[in-house]
C-alpha atoms as a PDB file:
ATOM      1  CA  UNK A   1     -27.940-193.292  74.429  1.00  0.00           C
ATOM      2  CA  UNK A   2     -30.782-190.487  75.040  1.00  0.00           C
ATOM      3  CA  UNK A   3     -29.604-186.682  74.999  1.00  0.00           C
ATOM      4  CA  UNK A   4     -31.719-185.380  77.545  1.00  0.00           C
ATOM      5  CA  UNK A   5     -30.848-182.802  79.985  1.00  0.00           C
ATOM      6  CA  UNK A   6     -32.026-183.090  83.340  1.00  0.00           C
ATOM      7  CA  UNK A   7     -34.819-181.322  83.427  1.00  0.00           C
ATOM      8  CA  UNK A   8     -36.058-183.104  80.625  1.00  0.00           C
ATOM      9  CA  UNK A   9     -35.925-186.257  82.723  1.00  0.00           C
ATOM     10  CA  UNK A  10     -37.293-184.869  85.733  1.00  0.00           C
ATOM     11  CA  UNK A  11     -40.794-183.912  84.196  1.00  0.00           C
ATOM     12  CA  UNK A  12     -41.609-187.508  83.287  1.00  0.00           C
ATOM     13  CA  UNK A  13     -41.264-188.028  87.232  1.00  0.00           C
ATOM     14  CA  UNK A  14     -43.471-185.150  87.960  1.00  0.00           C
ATOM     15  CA  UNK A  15     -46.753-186.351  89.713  1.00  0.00           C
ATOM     16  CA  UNK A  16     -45.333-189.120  91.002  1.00  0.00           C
ATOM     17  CA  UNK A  17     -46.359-189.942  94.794  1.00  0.00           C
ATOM     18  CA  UNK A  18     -42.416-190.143  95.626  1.00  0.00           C
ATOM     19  CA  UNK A  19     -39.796-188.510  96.646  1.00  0.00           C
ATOM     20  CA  UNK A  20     -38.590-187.592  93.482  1.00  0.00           C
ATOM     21  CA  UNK A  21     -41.922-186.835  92.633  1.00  0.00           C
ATOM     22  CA  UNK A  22     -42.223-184.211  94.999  1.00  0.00           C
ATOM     23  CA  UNK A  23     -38.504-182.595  93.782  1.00  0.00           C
ATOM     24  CA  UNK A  24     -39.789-182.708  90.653  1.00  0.00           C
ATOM     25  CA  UNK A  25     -42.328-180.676  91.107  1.00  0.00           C
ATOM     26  CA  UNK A  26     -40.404-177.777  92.607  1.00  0.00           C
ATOM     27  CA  UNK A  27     -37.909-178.348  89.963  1.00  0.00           C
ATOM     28  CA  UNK A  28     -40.457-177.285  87.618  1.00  0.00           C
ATOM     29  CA  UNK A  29     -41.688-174.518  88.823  1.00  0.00           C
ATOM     30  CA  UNK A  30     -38.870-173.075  89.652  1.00  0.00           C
ATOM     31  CA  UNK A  31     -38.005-170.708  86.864  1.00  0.00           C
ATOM     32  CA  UNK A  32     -34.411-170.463  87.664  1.00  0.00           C
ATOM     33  CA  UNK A  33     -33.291-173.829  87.567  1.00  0.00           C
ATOM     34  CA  UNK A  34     -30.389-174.606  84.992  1.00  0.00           C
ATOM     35  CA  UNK A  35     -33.138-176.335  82.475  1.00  0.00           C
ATOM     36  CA  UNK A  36     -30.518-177.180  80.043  1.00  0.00           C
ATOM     37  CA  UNK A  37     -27.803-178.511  82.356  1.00  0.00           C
ATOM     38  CA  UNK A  38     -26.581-182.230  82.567  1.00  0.00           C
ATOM     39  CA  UNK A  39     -24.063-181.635  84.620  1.00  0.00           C
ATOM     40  CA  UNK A  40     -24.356-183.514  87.816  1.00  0.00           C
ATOM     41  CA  UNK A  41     -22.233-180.783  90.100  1.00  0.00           C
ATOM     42  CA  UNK A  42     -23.657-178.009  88.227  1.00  0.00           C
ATOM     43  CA  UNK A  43     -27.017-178.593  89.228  1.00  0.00           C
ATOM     44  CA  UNK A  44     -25.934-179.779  92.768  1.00  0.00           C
ATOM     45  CA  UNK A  45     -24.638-176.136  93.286  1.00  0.00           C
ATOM     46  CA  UNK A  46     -27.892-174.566  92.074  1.00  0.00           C
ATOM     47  CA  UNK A  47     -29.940-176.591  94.833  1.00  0.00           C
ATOM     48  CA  UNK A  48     -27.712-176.105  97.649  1.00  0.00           C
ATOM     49  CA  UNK A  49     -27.525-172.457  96.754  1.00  0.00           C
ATOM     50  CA  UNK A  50     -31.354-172.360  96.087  1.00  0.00           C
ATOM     51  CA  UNK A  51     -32.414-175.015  98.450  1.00  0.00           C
ATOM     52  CA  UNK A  52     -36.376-176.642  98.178  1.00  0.00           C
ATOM     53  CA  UNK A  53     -38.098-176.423 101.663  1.00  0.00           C
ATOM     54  CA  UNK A  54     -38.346-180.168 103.847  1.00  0.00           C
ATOM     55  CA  UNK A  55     -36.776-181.350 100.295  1.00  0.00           C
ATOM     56  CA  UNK A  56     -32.600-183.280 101.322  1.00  0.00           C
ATOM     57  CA  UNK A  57     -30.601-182.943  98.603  1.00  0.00           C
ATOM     58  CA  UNK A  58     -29.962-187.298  99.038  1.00  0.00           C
ATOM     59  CA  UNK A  59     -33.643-186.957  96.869  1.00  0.00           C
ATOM     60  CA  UNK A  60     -31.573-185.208  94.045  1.00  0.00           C
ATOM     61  CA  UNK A  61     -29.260-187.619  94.243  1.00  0.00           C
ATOM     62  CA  UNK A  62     -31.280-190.610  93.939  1.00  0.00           C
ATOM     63  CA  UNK A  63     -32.970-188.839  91.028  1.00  0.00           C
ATOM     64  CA  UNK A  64     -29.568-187.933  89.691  1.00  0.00           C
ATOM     65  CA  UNK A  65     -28.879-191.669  89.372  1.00  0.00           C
ATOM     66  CA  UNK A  66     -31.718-192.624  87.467  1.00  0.00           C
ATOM     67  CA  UNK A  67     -31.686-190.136  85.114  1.00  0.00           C
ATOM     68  CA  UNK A  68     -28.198-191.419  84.129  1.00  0.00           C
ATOM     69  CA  UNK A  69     -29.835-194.994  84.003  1.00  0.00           C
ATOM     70  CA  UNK A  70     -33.068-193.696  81.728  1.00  0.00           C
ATOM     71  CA  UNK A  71     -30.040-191.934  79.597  1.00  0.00           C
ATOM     72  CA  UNK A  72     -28.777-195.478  79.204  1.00  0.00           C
ATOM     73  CA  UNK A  73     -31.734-197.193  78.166  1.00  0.00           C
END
């Protein structure tokens, strides 16, 4: 099993014409975000706190999913 943290996943999806594409790209440009978290609630906090503009956080959680499947595999 991988030992990424989220962030680390999230990159590979940046660029992508997707949803998760899209929240990627915030993600990484925002400075603030909890780079070294894998914490699924953790980073849920920080983006409802910090929210991304026209960006529901039902993207996160489809992102949030499969990151724990790439984690898997």
């Amino acid at each position: 099993m991988k030992n990424y943290s989220f962030y680390q996943y999230i990159k590979t999806r940046r660029g992508e014409a997707s949803p998760i594409g899209r929240l990627a790209s915030f993600i990484v440009e925002d400075s603030m975000f909890p780079k070294y978290s894998d914490d699924y609630l953790e980073i849920s906090e920080y983006l409802e706190e910090n929210p991304y503009r026209d960006m529901p956080l039902s993207y996160y959680d489809s992102a949030f999913d499969d990151y724990q499947n790439w984690l898997s595999h």
